[in-house]
C-alpha atoms as a PDB file:
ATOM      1  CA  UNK A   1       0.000   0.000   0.000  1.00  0.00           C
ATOM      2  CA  UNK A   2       0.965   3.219  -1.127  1.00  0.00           C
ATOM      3  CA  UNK A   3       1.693   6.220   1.567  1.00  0.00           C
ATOM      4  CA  UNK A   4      -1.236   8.407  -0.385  1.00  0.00           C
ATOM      5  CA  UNK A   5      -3.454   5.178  -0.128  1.00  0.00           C
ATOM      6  CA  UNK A   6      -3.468   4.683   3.355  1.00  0.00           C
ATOM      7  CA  UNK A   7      -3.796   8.652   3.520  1.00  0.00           C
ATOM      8  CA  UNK A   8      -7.622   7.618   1.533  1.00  0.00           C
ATOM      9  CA  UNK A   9      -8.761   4.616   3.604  1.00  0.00           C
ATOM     10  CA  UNK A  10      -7.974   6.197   6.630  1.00  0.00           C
ATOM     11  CA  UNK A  11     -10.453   9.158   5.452  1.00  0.00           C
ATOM     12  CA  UNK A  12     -12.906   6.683   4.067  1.00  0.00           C
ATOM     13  CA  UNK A  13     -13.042   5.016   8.012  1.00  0.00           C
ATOM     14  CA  UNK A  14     -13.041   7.954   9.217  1.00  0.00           C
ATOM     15  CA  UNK A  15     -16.018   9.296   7.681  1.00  0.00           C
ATOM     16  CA  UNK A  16     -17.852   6.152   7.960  1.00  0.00           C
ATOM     17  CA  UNK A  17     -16.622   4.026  10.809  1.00  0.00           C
ATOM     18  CA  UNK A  18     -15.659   6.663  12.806  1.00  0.00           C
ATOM     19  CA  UNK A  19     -17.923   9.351  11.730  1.00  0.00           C
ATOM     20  CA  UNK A  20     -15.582  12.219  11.911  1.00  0.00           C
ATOM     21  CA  UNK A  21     -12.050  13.352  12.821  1.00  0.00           C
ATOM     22  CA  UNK A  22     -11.530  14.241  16.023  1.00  0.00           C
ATOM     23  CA  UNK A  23     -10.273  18.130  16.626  1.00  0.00           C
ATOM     24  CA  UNK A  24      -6.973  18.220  15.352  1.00  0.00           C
ATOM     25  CA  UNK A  25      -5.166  18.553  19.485  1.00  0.00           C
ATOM     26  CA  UNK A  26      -6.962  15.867  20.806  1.00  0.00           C
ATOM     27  CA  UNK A  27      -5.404  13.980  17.878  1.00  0.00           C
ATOM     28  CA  UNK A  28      -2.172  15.383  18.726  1.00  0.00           C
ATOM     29  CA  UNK A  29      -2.672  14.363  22.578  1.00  0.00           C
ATOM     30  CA  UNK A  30      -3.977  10.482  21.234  1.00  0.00           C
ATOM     31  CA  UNK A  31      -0.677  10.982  18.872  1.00  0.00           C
ATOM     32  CA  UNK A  32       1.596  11.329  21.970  1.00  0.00           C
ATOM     33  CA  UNK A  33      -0.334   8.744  23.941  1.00  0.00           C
ATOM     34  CA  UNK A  34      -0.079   6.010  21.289  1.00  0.00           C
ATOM     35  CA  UNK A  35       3.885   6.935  21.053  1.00  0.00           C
ATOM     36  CA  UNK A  36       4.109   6.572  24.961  1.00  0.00           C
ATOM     37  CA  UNK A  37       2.654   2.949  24.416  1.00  0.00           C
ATOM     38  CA  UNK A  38       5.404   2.389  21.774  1.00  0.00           C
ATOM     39  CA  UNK A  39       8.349   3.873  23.816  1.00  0.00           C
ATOM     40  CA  UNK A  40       6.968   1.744  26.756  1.00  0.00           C
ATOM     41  CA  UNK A  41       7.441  -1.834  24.680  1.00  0.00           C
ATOM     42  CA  UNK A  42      10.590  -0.994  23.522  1.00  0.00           C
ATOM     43  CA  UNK A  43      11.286   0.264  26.735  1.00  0.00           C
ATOM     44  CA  UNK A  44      10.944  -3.218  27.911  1.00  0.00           C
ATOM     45  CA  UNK A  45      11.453  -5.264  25.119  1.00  0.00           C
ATOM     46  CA  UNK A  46      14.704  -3.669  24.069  1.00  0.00           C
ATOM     47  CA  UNK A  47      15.799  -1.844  26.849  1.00  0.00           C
ATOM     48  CA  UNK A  48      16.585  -2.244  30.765  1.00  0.00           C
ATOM     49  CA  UNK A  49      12.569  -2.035  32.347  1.00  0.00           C
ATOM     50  CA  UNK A  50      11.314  -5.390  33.012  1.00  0.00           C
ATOM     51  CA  UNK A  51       7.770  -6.179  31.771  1.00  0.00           C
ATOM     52  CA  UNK A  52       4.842  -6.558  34.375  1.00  0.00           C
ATOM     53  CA  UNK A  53       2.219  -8.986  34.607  1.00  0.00           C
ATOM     54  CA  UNK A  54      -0.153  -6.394  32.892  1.00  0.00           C
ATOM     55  CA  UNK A  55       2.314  -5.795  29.807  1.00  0.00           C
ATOM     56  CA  UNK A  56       2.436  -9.911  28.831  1.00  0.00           C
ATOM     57  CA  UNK A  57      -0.171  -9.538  26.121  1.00  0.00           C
ATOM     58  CA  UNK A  58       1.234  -6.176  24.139  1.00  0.00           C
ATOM     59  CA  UNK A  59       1.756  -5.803  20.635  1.00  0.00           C
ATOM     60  CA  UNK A  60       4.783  -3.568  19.056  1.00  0.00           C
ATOM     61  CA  UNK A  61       3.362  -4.014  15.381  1.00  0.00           C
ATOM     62  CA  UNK A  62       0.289  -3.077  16.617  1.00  0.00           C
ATOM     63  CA  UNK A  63       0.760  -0.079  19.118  1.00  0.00           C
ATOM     64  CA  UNK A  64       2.829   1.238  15.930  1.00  0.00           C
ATOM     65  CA  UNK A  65       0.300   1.316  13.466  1.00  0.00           C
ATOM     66  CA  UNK A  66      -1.894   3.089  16.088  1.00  0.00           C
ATOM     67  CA  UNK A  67       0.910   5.918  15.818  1.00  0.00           C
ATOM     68  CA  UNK A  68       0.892   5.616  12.280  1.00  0.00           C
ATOM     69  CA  UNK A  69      -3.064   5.752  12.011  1.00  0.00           C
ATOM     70  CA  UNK A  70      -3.431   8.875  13.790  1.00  0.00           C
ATOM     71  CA  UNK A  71      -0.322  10.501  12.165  1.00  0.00           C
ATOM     72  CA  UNK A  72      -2.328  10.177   9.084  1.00  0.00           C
ATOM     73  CA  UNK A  73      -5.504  11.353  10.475  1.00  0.00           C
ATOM     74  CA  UNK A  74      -3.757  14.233  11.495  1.00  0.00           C
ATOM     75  CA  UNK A  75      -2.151  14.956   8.319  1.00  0.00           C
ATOM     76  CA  UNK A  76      -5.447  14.243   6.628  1.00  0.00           C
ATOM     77  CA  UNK A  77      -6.805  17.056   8.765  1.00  0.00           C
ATOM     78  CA  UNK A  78      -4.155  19.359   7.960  1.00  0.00           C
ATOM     79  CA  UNK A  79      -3.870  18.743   4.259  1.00  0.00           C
ATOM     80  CA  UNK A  80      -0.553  17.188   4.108  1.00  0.00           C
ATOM     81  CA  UNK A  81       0.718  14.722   1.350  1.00  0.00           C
ATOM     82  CA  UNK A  82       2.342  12.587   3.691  1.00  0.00           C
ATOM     83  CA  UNK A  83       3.973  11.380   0.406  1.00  0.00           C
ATOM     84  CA  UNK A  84       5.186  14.314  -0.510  1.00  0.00           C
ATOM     85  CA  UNK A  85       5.892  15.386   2.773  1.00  0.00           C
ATOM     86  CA  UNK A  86       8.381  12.247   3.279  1.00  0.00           C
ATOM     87  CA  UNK A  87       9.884  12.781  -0.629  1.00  0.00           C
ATOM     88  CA  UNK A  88      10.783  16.147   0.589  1.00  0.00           C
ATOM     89  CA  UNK A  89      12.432  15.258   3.731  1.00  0.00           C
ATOM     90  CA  UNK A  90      14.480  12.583   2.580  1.00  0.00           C
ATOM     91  CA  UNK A  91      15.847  15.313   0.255  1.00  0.00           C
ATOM     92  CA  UNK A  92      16.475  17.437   2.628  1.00  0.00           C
ATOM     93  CA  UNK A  93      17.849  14.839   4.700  1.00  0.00           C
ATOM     94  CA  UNK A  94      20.256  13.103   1.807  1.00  0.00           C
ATOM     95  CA  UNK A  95      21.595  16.656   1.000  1.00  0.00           C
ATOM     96  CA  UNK A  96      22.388  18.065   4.905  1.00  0.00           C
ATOM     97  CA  UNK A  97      23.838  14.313   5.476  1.00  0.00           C
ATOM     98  CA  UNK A  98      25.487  13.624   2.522  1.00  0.00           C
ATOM     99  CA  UNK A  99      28.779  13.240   4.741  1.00  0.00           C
ATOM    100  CA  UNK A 100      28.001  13.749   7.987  1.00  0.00           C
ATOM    101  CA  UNK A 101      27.279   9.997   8.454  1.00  0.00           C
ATOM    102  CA  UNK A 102      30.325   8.372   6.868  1.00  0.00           C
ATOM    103  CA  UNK A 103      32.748  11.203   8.816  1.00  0.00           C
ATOM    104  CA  UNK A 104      30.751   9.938  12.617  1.00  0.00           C
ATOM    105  CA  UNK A 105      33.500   8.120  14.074  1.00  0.00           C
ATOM    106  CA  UNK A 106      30.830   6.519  16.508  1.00  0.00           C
ATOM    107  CA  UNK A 107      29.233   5.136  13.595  1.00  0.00           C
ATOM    108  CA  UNK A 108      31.942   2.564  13.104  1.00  0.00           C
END
């Protein structure tokens, strides 16, 4: 599925399913909630926090498509092209790193 997809069945849900977007900063408050849930798996999964009896049944694939959801519900609401938006950025990105990467000693 294509970035700009997703960005169309999300809307389709949304004004069907879910009958209609939520304000744009309680999607930004849900946004940093569902990336809590993802820091806390990796947290524990990855990192030095042990899991508790209440974390035994959590899902990383699926807390992370909850981030991903309502990143695109938010960019739905603010008429992004996540598409474009990401095109852009790895520009950006490929022409302010070109060498700062390969000269980053603590990269090797």
């Amino acid at each position: 599925m294509k970035i700009e997809d997703a960005q169309h069945l999300v809307d389709s849900w949304i004004k069907t399913t879910g009958i209609r977007y939520f304000n744009e900063l309680t999607n930004t408050a849900i946004l940093m909630e569902e990336v809590g849930e993802v820091a806390r798996i990796m947290a524990r999964q990855y990192g030095e926090q042990s899991f508790k009896k209440s974390d035994e049944e959590v899902n990383l694939a699926d807390e992370m498509a909850d981030v991903l959801f309502v990143l695109i519900c938010l960019a739905n609401q603010t008429g992004v092209n996540l598409t474009t938006a990401l095109e852009k950025n790895l520009e950006k990105k490929s022409i302010r790193d070109a060498d700062r990467h390969r000269n980053n000693d603590k990269l090797f």
